[in-house]
N, C-alpha and C. Protein backbone atom coordinates (compact mmCIF):
# COMPACT_ATOMS: atom_id res chain seq x y z
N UNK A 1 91.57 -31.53 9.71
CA UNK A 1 91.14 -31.05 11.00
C UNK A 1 89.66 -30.68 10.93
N UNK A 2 88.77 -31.36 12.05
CA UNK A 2 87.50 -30.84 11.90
C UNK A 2 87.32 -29.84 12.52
N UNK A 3 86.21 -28.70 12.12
CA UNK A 3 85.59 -27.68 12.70
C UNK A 3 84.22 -27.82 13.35
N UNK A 4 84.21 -26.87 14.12
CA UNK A 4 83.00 -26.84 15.12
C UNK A 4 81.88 -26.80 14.27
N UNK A 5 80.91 -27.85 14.19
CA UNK A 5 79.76 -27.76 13.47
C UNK A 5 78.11 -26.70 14.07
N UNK A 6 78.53 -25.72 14.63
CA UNK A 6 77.40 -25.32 15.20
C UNK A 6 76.36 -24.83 14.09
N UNK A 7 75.17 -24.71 14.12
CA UNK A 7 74.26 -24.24 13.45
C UNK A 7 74.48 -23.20 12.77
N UNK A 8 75.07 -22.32 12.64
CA UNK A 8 75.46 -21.21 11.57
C UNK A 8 76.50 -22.11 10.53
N UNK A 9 77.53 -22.58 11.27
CA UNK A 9 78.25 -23.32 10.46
C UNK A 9 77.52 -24.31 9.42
N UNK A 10 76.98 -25.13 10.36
CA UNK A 10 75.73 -26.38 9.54
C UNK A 10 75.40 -25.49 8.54
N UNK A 11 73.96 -24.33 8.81
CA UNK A 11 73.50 -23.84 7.86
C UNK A 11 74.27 -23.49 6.25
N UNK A 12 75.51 -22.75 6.28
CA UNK A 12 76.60 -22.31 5.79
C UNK A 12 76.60 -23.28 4.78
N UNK A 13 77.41 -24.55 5.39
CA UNK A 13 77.74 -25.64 4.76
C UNK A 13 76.39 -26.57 3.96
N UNK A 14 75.12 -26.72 4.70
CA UNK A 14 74.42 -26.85 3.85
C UNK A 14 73.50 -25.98 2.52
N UNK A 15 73.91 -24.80 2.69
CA UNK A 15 73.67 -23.85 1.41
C UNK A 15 74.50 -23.85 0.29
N UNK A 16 75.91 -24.61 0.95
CA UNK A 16 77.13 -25.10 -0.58
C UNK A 16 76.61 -26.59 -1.32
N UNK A 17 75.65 -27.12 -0.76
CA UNK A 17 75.79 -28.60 -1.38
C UNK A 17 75.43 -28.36 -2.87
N UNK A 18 76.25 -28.90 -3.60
CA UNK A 18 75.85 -29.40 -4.91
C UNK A 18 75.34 -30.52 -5.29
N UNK A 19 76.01 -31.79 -4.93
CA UNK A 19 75.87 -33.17 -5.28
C UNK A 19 75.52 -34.03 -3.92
N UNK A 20 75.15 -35.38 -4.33
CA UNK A 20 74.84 -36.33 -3.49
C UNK A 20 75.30 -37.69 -3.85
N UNK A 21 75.54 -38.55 -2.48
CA UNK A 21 75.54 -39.64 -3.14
C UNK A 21 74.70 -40.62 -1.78
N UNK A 22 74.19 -41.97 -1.83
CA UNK A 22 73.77 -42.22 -1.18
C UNK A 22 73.31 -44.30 -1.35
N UNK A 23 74.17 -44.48 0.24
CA UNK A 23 73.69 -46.22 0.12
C UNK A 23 72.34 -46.50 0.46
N UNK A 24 71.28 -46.92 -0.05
CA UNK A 24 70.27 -47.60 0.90
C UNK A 24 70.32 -48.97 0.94
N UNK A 25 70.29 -49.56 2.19
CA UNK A 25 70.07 -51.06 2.83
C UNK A 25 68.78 -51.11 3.68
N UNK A 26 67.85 -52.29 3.51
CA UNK A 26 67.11 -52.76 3.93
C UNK A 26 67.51 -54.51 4.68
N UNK A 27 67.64 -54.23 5.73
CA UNK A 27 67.58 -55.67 6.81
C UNK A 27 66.62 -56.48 7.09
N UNK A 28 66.24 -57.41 6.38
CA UNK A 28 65.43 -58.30 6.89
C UNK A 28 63.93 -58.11 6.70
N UNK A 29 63.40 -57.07 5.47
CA UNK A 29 62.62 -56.13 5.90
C UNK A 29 62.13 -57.01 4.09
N UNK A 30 62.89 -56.97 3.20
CA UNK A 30 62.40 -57.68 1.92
C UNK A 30 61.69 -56.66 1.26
N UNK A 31 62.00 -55.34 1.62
CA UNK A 31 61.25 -54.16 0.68
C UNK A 31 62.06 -53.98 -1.08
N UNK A 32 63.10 -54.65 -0.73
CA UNK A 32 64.21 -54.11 -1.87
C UNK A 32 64.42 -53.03 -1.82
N UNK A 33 64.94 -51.94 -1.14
CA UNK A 33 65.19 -50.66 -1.02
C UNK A 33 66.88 -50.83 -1.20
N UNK A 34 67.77 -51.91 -1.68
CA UNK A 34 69.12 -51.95 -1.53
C UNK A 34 69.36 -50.98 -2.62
N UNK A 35 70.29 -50.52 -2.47
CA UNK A 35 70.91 -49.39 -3.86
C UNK A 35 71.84 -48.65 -3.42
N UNK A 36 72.39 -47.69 -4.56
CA UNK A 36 73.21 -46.52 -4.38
C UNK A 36 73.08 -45.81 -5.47
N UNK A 37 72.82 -44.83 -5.04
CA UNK A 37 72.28 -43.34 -6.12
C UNK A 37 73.61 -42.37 -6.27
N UNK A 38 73.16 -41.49 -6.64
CA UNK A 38 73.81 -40.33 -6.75
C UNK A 38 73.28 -38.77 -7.86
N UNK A 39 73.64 -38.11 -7.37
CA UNK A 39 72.54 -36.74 -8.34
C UNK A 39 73.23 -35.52 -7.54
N UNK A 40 72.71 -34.62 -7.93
CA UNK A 40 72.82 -33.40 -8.18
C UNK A 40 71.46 -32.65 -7.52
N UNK A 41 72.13 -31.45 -5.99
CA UNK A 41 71.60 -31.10 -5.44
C UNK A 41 71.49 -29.11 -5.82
N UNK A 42 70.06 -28.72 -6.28
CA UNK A 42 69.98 -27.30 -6.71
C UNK A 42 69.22 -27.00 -5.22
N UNK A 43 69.53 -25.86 -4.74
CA UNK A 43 69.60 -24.93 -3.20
C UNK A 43 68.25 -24.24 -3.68
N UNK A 44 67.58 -24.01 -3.19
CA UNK A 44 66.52 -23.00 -2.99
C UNK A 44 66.16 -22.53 -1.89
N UNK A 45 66.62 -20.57 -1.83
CA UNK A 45 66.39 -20.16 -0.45
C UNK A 45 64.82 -19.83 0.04
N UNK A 46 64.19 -20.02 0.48
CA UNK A 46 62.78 -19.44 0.84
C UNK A 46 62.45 -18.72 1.26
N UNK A 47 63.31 -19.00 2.59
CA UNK A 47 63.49 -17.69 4.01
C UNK A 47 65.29 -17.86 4.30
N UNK A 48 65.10 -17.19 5.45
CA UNK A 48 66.50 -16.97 6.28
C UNK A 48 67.20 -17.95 6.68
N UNK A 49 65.81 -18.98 7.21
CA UNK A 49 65.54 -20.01 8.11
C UNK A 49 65.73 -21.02 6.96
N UNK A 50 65.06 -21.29 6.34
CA UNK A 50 64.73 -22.45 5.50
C UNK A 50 65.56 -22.69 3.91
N UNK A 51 65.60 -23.49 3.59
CA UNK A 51 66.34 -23.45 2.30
C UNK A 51 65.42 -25.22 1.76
N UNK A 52 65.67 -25.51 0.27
CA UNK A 52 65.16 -26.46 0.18
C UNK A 52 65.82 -27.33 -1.25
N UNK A 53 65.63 -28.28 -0.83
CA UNK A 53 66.93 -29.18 -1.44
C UNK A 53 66.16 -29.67 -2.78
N UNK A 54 66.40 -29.58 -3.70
CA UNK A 54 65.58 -30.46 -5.26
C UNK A 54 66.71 -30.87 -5.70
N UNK A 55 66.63 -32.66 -5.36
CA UNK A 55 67.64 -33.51 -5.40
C UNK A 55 67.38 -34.29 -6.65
N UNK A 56 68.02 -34.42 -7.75
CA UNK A 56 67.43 -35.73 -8.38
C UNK A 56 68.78 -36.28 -9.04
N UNK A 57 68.85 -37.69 -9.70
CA UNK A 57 69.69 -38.09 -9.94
C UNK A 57 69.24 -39.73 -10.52
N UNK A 58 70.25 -40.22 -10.22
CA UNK A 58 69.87 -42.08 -10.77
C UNK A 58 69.90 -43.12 -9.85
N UNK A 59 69.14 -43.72 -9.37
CA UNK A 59 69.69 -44.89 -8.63
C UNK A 59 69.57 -46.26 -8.90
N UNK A 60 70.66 -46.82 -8.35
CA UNK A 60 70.47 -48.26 -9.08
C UNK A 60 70.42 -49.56 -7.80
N UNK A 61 69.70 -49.90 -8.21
CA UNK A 61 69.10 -51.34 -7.14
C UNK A 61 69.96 -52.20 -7.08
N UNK A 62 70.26 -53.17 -6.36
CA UNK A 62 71.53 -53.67 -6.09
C UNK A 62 71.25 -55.08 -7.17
N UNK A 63 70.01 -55.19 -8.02
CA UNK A 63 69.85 -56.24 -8.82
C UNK A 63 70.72 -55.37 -10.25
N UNK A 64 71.09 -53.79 -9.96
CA UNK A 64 71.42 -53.29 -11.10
C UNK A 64 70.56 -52.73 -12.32
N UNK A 65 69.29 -52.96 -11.52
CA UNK A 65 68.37 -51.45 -12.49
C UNK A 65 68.25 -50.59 -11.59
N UNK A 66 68.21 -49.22 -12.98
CA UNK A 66 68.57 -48.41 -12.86
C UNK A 66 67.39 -47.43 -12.74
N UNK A 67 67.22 -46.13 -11.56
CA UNK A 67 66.07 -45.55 -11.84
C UNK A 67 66.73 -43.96 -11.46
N UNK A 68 65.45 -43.38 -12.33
CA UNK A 68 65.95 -41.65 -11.86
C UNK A 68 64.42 -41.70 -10.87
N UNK A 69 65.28 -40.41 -9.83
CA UNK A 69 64.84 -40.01 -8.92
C UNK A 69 64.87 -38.82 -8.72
N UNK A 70 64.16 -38.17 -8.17
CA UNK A 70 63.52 -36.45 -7.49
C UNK A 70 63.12 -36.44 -6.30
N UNK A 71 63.66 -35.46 -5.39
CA UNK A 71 63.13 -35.07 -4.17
C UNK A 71 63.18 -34.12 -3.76
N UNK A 72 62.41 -33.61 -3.11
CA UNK A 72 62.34 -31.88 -2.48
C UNK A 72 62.04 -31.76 -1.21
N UNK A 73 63.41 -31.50 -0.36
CA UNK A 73 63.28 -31.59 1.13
C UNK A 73 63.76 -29.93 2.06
N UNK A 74 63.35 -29.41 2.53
CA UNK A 74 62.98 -28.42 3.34
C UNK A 74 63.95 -28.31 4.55
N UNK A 75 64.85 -27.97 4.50
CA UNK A 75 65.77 -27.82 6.07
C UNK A 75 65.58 -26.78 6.65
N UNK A 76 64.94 -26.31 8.37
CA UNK A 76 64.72 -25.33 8.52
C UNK A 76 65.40 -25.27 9.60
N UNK A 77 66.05 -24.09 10.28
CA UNK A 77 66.89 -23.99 11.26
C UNK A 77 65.89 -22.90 12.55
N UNK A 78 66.24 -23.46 13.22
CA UNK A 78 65.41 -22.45 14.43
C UNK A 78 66.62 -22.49 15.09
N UNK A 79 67.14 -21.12 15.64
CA UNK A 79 68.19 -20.40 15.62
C UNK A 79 68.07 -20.34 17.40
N UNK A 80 66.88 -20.18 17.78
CA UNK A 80 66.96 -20.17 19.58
C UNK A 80 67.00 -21.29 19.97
N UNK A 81 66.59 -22.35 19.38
CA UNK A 81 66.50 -23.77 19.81
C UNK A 81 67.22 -24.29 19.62
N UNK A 82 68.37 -23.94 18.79
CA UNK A 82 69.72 -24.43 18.10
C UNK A 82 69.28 -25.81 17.83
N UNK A 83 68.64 -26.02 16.65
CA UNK A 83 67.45 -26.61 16.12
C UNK A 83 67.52 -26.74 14.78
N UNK A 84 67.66 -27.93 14.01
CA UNK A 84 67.63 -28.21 12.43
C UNK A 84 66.42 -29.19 12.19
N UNK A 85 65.16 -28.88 11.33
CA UNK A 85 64.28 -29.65 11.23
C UNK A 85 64.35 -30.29 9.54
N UNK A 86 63.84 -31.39 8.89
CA UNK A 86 64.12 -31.96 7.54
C UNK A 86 62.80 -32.14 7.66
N UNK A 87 62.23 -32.17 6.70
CA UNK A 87 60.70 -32.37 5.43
C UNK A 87 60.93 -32.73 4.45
N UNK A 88 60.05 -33.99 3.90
CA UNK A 88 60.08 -34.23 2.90
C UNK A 88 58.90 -33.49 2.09
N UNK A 89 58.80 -32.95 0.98
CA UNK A 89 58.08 -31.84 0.36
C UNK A 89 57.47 -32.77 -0.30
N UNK A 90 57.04 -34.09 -0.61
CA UNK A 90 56.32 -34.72 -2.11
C UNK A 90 54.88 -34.73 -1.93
N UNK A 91 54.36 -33.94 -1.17
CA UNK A 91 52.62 -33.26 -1.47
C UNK A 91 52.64 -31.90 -1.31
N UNK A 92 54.36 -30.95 -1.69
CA UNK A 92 54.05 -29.59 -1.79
C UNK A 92 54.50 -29.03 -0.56
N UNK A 93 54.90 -27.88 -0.89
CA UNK A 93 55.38 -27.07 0.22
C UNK A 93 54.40 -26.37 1.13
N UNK A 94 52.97 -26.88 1.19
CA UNK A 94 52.04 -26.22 2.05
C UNK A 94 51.88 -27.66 2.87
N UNK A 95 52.25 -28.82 2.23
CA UNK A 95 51.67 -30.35 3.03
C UNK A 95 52.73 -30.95 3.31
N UNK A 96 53.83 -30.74 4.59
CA UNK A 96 55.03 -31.30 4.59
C UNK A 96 55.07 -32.39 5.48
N UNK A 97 55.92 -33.50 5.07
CA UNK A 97 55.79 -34.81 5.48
C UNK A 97 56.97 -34.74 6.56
N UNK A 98 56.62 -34.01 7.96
CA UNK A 98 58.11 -33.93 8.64
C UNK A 98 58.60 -35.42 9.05
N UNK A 99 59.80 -35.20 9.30
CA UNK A 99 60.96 -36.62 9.44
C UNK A 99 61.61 -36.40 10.75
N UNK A 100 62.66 -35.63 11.15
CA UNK A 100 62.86 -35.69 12.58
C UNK A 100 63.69 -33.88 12.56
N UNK A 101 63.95 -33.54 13.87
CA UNK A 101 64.72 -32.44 14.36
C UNK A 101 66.32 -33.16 14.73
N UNK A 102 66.99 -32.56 14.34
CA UNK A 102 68.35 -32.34 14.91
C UNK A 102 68.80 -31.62 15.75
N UNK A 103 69.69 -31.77 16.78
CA UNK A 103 70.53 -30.91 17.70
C UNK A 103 71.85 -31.12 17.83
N UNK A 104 72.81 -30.39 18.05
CA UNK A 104 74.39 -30.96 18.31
C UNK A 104 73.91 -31.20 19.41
N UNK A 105 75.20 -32.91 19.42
CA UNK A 105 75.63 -33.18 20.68
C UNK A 105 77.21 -33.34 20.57
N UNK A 106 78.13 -33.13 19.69
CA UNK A 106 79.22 -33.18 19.69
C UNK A 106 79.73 -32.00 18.77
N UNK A 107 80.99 -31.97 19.01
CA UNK A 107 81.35 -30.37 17.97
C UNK A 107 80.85 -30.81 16.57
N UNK A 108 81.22 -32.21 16.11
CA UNK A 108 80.65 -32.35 14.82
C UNK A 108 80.30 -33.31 14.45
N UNK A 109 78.82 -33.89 15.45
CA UNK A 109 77.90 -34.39 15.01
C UNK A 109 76.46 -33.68 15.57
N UNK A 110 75.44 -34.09 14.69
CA UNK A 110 74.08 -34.00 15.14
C UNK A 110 73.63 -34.77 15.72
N UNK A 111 72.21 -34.97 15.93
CA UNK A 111 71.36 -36.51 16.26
C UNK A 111 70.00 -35.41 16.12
N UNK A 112 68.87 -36.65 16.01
CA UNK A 112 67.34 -36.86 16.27
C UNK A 112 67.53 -36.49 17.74
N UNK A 113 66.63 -35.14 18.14
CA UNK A 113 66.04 -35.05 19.16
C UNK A 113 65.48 -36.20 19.92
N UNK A 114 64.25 -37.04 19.49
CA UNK A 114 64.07 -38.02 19.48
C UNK A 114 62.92 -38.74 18.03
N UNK A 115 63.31 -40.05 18.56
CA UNK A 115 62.51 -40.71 16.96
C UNK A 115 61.11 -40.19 16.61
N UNK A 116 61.09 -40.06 15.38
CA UNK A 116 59.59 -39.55 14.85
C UNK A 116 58.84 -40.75 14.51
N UNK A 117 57.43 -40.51 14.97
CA UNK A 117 57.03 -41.94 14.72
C UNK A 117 55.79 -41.45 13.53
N UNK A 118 56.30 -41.86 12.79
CA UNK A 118 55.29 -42.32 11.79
C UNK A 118 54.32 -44.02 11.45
N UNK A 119 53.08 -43.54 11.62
CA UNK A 119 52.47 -45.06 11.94
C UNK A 119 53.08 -45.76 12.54
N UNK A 120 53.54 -47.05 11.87
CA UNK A 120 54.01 -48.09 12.92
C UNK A 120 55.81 -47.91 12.92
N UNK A 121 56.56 -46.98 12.35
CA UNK A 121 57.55 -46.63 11.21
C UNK A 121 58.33 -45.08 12.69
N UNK A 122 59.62 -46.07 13.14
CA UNK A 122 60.36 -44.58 13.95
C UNK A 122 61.56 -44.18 12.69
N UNK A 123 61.44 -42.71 12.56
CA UNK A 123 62.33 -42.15 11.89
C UNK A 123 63.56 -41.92 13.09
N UNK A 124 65.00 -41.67 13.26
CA UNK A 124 65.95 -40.97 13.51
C UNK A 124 67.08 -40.94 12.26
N UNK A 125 67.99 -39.79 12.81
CA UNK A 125 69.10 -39.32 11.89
C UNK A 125 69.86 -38.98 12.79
N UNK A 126 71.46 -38.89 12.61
CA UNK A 126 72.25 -38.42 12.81
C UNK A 126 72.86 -37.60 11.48
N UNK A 127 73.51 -36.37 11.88
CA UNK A 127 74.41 -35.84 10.49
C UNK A 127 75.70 -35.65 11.59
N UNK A 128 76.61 -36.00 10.87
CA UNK A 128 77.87 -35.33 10.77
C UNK A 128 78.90 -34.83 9.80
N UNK A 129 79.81 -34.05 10.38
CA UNK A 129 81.39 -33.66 9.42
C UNK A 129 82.31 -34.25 9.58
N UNK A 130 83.33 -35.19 8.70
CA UNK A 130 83.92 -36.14 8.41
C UNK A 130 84.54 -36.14 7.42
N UNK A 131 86.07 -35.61 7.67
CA UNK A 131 86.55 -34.92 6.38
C UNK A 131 86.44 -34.47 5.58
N UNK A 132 85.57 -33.55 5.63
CA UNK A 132 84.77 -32.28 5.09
C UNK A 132 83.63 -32.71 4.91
N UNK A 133 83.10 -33.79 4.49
CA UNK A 133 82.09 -33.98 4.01
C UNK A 133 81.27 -34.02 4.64
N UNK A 134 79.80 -33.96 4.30
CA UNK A 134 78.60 -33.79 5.74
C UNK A 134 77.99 -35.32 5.23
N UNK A 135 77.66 -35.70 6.41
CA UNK A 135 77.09 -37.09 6.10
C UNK A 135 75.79 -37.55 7.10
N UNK A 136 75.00 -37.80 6.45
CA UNK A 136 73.34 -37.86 6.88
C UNK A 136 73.30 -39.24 6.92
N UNK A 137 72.89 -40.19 8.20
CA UNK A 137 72.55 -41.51 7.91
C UNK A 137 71.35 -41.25 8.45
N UNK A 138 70.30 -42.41 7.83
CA UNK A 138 68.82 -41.98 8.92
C UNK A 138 68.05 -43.92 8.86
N UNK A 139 67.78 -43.70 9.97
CA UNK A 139 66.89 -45.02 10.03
C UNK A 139 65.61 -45.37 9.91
N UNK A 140 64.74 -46.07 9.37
CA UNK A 140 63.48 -46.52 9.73
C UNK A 140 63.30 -47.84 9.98
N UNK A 141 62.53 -47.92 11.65
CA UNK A 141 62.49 -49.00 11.79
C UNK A 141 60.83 -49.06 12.34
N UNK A 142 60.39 -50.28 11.71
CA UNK A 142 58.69 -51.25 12.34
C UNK A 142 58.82 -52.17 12.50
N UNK A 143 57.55 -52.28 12.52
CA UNK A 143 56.97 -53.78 12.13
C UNK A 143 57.59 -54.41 10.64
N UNK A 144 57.37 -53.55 9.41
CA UNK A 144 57.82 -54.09 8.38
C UNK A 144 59.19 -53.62 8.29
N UNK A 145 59.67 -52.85 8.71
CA UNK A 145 60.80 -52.02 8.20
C UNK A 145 61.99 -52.20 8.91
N UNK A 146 63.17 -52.33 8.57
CA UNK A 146 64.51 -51.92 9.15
C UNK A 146 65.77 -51.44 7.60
N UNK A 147 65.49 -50.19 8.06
CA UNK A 147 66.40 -49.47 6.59
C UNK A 147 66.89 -48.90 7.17
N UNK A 148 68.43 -48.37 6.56
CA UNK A 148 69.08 -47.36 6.85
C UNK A 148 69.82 -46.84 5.18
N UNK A 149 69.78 -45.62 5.39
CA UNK A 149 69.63 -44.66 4.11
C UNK A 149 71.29 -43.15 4.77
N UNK A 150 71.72 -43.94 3.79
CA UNK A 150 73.48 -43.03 4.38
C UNK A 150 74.05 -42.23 3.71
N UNK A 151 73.65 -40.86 3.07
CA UNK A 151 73.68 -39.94 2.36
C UNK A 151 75.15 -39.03 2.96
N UNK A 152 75.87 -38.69 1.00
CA UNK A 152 76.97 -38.25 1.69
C UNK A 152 76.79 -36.10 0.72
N UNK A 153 76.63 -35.36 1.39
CA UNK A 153 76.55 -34.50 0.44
C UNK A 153 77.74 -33.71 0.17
N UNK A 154 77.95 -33.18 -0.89
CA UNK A 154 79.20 -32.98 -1.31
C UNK A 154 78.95 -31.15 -1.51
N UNK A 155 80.09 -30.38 -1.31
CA UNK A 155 79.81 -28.89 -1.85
C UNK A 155 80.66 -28.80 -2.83
C-alpha cells in the first residue's frame, strides 16, 4: 500500500537512503552514457532544509567496463513552496550546478516544475514511491542529447 508522499514524508524518506542503483540510456545521441551502476549513499545534514547526498559506487558501461564513480548532490526543501530543489555539487558547495525543482502532483509522485535549460540541454525529473522504493528518472534532452538516467534509492 502506498503512502502519501508529501514533503515531510519525501524529506523523511530521503534522509534514510543508504544505497543506489541506477540505468543510464542514451537514444540516438552516441555519447555512450549506456550503463548500470550501483553504490552506496552517506546523508549529510547541513541545514533543516538541505541534506546532501555523497554517492559513489561502480558503474559499468554496457560494453562491460567498469568505472567507480562519486557524486555530491544537495536536496533542498522549501517548506512554503512545497518545493524540492537537486544540485549537483562537483565545483563545491558554494558553486552549485542546479538541475530542476520538484512539486507533488500526485499522492506519490513528483515532477519538474518545469524543464531547466541548460545551454542547448532541458533537464526534467520526475520522483516517485513504488513499492517502497523512491525512484528518480530524469531526462536530458538537445541538440546532442537524448538520455534518460533512472535511479532507484534504497533505505
Amino acid at each position: 500500500m502506498n503512502t502519501n508522499l508529501d514533503l515531510p514524508t519525501l524529506w523523511n524518506r530521503l534522509a534514510a537512503v543508504t544505497s543506489l542503483t541506477f540505468t543510464a540510456q542514451s537514444f540516438d545521441s552516441g555519447s555512450g552514457w549506456n550503463g548500470t551502476g550501483k553504490g552506496t549513499v552517506e546523508i549529510e545534514h547541513s541545514t533543516p532544509e538541505s541534506m546532501l547526498f555523497h554517492e559513489s559506487g561502480l558503474w559499468t558501461q554496457q560494453a562491460g567496463k567498469e568505472l567507480h564513480f562519486t557524486n555530491v548532490y544537495r536536496w533542498s526543501a522549501y517548506p512554503d513552496q512545497k518545493r524540492l530543489r537537486l544540485e549537483h555539487l562537483r565545483f563545491g558547495t558554494m558553486h552549485p550546478v542546479y538541475l530542476f525543482e520538484l512539486q507533488q502532483i500526485t499522492a506519490t509522485r513528483w515532477e519538474s516544475v518545469e524543464p531547466h535549460v541548460c545551454r542547448e540541454d532541458l533537464y526534467s525529473a520526475n520522483l516517485s514511491l513504488e513499492n517502497a522504493l523512491l525512484s528518480l528518472d530524469w531526462t536530458v534532452k538537445g541538440a546532442t542529447k537524448n538520455e534518460r538516467i533512472s535511479y532507484v534509492y534504497v533505505e
